[in-house]
PDB file of N, CA and C in Angstrom:
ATOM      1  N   UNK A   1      36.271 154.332-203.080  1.00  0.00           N
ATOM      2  CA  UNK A   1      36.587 153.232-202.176  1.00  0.00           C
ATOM      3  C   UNK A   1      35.409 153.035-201.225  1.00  0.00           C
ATOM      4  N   UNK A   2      34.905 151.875-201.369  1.00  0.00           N
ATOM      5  CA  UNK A   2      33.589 151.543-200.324  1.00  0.00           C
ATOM      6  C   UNK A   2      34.236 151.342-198.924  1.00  0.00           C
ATOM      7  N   UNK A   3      33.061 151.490-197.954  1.00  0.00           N
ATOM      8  CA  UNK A   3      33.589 151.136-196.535  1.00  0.00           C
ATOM      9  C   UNK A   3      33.541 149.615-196.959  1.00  0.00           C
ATOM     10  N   UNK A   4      32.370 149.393-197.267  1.00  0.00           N
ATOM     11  CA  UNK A   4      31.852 147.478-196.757  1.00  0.00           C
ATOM     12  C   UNK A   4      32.404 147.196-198.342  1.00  0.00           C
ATOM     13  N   UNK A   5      33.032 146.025-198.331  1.00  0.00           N
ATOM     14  CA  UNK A   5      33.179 145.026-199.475  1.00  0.00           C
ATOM     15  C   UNK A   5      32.848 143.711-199.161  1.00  0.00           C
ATOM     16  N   UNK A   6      32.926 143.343-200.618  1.00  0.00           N
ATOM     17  CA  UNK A   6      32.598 141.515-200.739  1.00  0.00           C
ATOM     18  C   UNK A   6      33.911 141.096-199.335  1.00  0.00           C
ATOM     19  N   UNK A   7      33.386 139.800-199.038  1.00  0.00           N
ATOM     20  CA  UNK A   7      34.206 138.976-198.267  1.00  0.00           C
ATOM     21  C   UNK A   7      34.525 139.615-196.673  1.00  0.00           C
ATOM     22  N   UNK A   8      33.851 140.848-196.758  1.00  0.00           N
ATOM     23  CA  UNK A   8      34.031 141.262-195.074  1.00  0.00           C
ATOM     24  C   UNK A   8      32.942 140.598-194.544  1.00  0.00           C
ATOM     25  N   UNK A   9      33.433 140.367-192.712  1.00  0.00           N
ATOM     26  CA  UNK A   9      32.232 140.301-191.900  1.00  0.00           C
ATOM     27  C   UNK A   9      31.825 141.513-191.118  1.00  0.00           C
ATOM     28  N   UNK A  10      30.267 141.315-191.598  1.00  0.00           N
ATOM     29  CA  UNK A  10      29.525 142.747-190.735  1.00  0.00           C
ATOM     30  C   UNK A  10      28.692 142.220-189.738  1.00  0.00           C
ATOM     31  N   UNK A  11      28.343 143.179-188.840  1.00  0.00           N
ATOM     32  CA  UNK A  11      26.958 142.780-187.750  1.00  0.00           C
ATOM     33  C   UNK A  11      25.869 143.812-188.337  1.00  0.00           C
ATOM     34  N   UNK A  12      25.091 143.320-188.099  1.00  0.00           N
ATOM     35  CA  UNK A  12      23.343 144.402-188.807  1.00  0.00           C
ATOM     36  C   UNK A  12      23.332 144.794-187.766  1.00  0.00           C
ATOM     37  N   UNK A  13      23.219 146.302-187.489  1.00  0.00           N
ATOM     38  CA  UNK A  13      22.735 147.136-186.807  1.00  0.00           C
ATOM     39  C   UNK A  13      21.463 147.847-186.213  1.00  0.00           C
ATOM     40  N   UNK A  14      20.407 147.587-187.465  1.00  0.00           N
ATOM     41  CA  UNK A  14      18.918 147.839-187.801  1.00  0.00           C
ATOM     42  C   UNK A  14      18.394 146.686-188.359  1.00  0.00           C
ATOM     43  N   UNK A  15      17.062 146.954-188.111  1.00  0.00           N
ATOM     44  CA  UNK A  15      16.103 146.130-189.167  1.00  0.00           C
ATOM     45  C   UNK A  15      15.524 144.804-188.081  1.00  0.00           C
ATOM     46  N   UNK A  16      15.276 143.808-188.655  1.00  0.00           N
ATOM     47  CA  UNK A  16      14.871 142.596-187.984  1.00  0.00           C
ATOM     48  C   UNK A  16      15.823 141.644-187.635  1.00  0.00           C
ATOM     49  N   UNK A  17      16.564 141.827-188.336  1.00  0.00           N
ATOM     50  CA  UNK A  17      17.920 140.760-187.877  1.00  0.00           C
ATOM     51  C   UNK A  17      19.288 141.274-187.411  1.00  0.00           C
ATOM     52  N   UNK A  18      18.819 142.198-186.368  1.00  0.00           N
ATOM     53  CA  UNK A  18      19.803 143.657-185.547  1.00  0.00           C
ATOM     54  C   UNK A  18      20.479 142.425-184.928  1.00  0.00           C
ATOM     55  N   UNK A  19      21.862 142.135-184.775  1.00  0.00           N
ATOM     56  CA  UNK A  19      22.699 142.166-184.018  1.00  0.00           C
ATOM     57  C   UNK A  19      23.376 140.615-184.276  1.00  0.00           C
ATOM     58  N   UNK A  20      22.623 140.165-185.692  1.00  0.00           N
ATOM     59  CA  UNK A  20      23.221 138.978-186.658  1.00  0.00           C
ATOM     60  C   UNK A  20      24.496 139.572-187.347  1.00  0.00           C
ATOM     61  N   UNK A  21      25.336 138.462-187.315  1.00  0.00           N
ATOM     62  CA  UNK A  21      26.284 138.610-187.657  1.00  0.00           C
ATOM     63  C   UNK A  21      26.367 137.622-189.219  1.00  0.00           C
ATOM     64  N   UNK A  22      27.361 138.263-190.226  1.00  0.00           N
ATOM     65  CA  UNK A  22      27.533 137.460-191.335  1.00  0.00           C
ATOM     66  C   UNK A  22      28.489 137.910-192.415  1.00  0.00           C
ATOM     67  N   UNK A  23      28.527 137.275-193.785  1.00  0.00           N
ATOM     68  CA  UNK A  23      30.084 137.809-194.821  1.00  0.00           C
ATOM     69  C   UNK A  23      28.966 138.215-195.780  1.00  0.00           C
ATOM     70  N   UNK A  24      29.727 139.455-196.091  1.00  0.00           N
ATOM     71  CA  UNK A  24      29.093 140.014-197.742  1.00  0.00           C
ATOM     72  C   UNK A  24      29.354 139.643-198.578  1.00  0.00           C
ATOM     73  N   UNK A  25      28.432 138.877-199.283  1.00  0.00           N
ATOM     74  CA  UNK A  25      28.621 137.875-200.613  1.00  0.00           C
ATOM     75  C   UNK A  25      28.639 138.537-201.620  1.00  0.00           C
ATOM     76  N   UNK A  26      28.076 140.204-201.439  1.00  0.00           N
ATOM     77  CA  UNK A  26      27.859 140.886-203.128  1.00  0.00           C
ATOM     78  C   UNK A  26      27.181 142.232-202.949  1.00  0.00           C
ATOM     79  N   UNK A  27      28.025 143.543-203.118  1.00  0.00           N
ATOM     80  CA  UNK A  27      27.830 144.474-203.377  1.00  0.00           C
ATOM     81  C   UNK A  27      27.139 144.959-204.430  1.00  0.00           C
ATOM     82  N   UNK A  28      25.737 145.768-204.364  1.00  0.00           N
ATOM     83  CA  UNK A  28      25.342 146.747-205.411  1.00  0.00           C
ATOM     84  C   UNK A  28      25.334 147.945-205.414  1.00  0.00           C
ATOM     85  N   UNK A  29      26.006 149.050-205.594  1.00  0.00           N
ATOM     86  CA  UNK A  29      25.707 150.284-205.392  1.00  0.00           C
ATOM     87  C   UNK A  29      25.761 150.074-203.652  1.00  0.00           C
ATOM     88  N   UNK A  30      24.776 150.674-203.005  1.00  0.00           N
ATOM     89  CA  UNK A  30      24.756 151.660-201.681  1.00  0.00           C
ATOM     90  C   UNK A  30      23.953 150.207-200.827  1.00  0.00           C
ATOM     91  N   UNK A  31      23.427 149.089-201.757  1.00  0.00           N
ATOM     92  CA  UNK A  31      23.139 147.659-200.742  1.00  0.00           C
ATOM     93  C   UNK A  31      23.977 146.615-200.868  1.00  0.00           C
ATOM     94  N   UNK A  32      24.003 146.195-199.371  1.00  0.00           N
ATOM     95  CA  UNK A  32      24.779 144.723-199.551  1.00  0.00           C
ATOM     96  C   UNK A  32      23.807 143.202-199.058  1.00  0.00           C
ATOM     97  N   UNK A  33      24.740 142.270-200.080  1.00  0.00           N
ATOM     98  CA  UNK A  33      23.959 141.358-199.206  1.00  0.00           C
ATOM     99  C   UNK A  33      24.762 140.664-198.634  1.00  0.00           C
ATOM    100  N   UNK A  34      23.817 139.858-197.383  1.00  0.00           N
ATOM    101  CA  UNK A  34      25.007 139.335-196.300  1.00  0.00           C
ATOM    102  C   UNK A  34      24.092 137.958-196.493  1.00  0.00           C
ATOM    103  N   UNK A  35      25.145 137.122-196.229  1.00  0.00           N
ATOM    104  CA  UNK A  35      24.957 134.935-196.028  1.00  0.00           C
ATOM    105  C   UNK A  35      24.481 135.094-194.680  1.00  0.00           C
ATOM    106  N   UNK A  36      23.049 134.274-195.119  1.00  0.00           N
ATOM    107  CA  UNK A  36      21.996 134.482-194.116  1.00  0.00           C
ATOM    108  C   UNK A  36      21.281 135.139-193.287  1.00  0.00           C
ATOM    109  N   UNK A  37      21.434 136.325-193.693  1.00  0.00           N
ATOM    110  CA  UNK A  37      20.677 137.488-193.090  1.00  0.00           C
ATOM    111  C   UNK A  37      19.670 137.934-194.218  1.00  0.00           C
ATOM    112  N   UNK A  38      18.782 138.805-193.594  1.00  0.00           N
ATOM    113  CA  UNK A  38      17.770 139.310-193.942  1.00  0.00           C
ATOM    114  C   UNK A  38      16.679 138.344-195.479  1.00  0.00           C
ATOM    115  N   UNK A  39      16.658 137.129-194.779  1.00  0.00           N
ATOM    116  CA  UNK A  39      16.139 135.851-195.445  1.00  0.00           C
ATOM    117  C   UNK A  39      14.333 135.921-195.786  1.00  0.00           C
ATOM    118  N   UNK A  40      14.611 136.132-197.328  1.00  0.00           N
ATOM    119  CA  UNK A  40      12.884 135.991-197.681  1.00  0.00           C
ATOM    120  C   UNK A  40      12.269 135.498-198.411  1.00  0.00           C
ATOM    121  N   UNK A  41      11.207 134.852-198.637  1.00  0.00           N
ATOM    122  CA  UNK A  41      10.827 133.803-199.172  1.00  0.00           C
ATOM    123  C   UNK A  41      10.723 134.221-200.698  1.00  0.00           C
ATOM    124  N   UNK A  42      10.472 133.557-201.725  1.00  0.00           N
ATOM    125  CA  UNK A  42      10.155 134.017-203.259  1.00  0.00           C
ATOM    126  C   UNK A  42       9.367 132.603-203.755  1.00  0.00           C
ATOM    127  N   UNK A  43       7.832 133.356-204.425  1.00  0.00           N
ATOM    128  CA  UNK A  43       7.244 132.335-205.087  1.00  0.00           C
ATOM    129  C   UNK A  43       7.957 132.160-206.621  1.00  0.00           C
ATOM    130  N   UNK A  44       8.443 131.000-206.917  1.00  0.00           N
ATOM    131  CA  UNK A  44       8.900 131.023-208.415  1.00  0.00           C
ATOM    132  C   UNK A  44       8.547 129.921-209.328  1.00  0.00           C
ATOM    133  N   UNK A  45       7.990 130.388-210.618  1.00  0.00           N
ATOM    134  CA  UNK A  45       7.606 129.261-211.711  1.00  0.00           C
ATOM    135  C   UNK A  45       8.613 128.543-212.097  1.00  0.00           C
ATOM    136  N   UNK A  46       8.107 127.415-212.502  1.00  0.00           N
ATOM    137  CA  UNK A  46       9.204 126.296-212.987  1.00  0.00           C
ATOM    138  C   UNK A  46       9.830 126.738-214.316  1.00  0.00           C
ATOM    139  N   UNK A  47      11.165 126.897-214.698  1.00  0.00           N
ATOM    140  CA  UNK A  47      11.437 127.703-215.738  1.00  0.00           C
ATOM    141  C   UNK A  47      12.778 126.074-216.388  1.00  0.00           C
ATOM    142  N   UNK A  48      11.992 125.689-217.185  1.00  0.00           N
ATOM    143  CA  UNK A  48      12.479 123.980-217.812  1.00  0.00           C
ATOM    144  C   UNK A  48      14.024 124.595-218.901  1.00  0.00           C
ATOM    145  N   UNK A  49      13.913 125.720-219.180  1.00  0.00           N
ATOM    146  CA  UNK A  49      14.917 126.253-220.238  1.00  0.00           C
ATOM    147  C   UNK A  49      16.261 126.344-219.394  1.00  0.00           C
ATOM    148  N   UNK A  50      16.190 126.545-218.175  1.00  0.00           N
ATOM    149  CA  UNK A  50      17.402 126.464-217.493  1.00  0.00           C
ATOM    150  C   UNK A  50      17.301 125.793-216.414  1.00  0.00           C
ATOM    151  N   UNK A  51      16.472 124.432-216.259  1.00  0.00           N
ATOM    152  CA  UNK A  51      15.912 123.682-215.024  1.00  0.00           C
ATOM    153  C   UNK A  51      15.907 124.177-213.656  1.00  0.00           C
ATOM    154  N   UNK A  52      15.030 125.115-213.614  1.00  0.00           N
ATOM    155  CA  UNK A  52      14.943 125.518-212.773  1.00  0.00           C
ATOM    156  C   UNK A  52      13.153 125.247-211.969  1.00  0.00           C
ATOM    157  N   UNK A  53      13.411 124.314-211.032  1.00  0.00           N
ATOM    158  CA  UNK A  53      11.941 124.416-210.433  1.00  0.00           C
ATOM    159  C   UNK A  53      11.333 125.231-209.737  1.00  0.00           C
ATOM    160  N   UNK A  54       9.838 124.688-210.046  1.00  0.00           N
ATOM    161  CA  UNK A  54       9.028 125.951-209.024  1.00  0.00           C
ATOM    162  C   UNK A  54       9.261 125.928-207.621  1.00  0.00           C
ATOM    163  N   UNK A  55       8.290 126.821-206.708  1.00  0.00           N
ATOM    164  CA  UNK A  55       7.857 126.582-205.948  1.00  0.00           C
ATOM    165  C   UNK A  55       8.250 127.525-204.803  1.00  0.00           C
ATOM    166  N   UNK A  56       8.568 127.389-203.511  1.00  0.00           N
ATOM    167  CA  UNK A  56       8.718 128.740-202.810  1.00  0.00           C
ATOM    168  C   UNK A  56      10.086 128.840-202.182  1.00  0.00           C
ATOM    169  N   UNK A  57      11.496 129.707-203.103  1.00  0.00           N
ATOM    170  CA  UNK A  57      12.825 129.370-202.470  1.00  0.00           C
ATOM    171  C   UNK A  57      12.861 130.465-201.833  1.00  0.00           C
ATOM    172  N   UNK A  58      13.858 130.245-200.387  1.00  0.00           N
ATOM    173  CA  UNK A  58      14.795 130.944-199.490  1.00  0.00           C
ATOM    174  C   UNK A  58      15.829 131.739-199.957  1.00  0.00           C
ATOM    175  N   UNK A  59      15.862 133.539-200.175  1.00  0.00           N
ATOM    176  CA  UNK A  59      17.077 133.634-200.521  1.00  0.00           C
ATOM    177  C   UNK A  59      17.411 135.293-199.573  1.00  0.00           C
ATOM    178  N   UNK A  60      18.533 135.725-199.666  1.00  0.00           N
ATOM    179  CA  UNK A  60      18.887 136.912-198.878  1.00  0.00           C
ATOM    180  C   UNK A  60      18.155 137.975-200.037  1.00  0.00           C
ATOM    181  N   UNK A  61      17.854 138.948-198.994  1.00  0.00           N
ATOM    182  CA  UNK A  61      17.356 139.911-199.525  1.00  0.00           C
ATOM    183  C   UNK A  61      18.941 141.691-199.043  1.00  0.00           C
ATOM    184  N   UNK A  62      18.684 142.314-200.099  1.00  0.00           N
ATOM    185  CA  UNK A  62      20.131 143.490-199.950  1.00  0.00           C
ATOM    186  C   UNK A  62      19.439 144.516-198.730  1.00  0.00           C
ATOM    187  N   UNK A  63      20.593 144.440-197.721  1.00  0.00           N
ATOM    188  CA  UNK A  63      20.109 145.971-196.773  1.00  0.00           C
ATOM    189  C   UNK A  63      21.271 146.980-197.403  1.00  0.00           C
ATOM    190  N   UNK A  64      20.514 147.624-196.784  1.00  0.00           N
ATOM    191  CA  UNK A  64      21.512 148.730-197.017  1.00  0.00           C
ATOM    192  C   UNK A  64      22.729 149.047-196.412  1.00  0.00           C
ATOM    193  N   UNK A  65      24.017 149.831-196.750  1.00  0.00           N
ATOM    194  CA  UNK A  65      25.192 149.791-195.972  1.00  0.00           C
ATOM    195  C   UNK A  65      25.178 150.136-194.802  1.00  0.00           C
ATOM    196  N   UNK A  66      24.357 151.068-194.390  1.00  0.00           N
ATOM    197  CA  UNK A  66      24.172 152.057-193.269  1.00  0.00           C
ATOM    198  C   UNK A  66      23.738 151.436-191.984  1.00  0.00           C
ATOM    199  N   UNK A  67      23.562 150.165-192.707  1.00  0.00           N
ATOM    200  CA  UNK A  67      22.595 149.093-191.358  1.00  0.00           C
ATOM    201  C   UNK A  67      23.554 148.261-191.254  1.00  0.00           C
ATOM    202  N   UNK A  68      24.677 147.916-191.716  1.00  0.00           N
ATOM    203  CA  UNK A  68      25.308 147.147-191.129  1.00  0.00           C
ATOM    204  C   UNK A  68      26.946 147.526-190.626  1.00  0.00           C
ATOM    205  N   UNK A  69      27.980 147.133-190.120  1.00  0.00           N
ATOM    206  CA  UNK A  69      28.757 148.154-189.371  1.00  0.00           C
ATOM    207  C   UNK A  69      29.971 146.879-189.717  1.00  0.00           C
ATOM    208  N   UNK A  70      30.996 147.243-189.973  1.00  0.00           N
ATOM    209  CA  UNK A  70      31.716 145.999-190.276  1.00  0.00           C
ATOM    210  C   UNK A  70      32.785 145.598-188.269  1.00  0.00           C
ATOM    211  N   UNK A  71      32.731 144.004-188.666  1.00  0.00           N
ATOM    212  CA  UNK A  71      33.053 143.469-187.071  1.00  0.00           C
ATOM    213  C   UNK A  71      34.675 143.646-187.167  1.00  0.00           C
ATOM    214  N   UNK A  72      34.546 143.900-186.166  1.00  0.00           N
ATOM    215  CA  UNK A  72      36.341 144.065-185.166  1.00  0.00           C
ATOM    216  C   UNK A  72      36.799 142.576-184.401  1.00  0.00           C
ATOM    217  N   UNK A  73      37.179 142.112-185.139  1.00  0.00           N
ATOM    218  CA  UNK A  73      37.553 140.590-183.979  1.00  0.00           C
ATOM    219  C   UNK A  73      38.262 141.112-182.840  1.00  0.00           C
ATOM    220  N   UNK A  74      39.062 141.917-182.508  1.00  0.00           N
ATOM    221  CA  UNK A  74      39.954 142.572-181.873  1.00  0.00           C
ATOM    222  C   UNK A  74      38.967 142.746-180.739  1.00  0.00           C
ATOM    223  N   UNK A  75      37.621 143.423-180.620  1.00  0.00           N
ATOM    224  CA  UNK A  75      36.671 143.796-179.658  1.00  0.00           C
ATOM    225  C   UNK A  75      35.702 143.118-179.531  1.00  0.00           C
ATOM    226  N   UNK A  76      35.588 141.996-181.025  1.00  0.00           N
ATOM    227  CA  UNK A  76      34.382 140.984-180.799  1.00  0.00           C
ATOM    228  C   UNK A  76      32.950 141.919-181.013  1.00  0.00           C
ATOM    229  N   UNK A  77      32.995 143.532-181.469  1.00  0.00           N
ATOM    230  CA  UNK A  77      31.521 144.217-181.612  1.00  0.00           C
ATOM    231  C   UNK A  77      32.040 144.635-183.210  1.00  0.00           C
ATOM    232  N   UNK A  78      31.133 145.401-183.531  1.00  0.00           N
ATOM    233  CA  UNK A  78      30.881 146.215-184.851  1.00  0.00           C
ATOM    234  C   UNK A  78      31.783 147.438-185.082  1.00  0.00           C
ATOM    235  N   UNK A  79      32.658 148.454-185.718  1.00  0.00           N
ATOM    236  CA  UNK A  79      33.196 149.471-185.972  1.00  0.00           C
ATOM    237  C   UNK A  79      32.912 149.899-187.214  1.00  0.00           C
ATOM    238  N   UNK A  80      32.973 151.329-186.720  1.00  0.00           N
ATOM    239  CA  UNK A  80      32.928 152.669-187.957  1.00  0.00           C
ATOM    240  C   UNK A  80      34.341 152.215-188.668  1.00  0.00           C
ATOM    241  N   UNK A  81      34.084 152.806-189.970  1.00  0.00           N
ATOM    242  CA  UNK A  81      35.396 152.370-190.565  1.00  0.00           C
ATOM    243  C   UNK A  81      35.808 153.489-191.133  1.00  0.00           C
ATOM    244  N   UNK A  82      36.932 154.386-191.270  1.00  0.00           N
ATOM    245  CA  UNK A  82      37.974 155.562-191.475  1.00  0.00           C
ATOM    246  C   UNK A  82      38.444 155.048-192.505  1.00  0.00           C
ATOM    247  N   UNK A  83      39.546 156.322-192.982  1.00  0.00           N
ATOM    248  CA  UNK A  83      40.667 155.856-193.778  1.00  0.00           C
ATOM    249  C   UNK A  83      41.713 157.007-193.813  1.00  0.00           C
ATOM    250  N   UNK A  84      42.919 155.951-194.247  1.00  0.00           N
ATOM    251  CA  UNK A  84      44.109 156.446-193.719  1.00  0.00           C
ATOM    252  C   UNK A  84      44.849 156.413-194.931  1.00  0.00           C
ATOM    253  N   UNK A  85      46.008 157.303-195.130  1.00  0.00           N
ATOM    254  CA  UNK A  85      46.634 157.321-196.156  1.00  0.00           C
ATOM    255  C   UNK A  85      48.086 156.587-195.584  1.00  0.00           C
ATOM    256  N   UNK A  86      49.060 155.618-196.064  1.00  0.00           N
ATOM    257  CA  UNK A  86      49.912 155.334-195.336  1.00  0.00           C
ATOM    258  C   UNK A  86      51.280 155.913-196.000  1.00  0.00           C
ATOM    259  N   UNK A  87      52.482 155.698-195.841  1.00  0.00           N
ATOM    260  CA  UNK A  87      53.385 156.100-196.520  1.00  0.00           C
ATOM    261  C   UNK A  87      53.949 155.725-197.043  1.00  0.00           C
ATOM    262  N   UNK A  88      53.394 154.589-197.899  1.00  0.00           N
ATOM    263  CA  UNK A  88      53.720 154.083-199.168  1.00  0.00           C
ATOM    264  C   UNK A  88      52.524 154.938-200.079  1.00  0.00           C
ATOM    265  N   UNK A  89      51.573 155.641-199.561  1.00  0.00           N
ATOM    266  CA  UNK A  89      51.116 156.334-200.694  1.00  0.00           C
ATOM    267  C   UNK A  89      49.411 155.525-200.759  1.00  0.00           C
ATOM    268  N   UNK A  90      49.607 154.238-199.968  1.00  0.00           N
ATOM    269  CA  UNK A  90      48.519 153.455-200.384  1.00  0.00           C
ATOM    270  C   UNK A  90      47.353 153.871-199.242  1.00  0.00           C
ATOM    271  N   UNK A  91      46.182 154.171-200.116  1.00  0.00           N
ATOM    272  CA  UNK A  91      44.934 154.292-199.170  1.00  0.00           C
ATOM    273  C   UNK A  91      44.013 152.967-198.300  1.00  0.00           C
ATOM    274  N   UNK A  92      44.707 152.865-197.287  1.00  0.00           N
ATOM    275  CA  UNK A  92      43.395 151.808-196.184  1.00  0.00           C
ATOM    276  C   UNK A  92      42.520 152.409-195.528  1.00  0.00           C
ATOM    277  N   UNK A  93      41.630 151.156-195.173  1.00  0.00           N
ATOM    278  CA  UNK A  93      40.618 151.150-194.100  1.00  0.00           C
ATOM    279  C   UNK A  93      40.725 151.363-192.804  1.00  0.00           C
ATOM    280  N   UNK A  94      40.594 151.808-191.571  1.00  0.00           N
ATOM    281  CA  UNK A  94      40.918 151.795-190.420  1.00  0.00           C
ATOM    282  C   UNK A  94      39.556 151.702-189.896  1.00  0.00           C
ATOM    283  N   UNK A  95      39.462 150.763-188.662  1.00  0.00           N
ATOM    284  CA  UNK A  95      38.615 150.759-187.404  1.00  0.00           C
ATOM    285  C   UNK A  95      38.843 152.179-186.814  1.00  0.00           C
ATOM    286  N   UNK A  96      37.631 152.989-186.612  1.00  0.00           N
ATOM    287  CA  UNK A  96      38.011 154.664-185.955  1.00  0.00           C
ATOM    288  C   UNK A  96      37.953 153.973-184.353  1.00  0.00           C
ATOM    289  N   UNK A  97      37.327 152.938-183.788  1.00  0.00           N
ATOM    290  CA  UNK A  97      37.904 152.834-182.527  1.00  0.00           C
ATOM    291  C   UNK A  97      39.436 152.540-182.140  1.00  0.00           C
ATOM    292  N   UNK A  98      39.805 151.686-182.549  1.00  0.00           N
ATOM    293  CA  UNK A  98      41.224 150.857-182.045  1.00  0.00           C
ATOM    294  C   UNK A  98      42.088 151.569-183.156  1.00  0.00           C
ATOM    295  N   UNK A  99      42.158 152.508-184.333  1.00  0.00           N
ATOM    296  CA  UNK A  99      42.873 153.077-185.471  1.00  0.00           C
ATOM    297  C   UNK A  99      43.966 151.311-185.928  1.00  0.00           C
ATOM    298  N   UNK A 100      43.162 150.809-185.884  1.00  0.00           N
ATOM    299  CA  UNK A 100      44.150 149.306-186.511  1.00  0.00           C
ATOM    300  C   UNK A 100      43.560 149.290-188.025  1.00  0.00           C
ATOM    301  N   UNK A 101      44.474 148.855-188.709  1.00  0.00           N
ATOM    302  CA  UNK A 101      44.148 148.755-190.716  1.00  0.00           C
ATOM    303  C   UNK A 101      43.742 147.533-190.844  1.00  0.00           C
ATOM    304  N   UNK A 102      42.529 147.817-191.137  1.00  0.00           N
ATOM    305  CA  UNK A 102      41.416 146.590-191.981  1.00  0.00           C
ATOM    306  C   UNK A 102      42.300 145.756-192.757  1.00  0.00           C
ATOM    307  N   UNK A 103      42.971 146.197-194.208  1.00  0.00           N
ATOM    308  CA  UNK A 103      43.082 145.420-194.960  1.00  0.00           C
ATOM    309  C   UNK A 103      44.830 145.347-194.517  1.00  0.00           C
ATOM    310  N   UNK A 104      45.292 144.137-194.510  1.00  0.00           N
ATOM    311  CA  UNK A 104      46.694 144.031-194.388  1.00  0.00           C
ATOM    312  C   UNK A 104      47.286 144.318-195.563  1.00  0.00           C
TER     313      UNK A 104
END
């Protein structure tokens, strides 16, 4: 069970874009990437087999999990995320500040 998944919002913690906020569009292994963060340029050839033009596109680049901290609307900042076993048996997420369950 990952802390960070697709469709959460995180704040970046490190790096150049410390304290941007955004949703994880796509997990790989131990990086995520987040909508509009950590934005870098790519030179690319015109590739006509799947129309795709050249030239220099904008796209997110993956940080790593460790840099970003998933957001608490509840506090409006970033939280560590726990987990809790409940008594239906089912394993959640918990905020370790406020102990409130991530996933309803």
């Amino acid at each position: 069970m990952n802390r960070i998944r697709k469709g959460d919002q995180v704040v970046v913690i490190a790096g150049k874009d410390k304290g941007k906020r955004g949703e994880v569009a796509r997990v790989v292994g131990d990086r995520v990437y987040v909508t509009n963060v950590n934005m870098v340029k790519r030179h690319t050839k015109p590739n006509p087999q799947i129309n795709q033009p050249g030239g220099i596109i904008e796209r997110e680049a993956p940080i790593h999990q460790s840099n970003v901290m998933l957001f608490n609307p509840a506090s409006g900042t970033g939280s560590r995320v726990g987990y809790k076993t409940l008594e239906d048996g089912r394993k959640v997420r918990v905020y370790r500040g406020t102990g409130e369950v991530v996933d309803a």
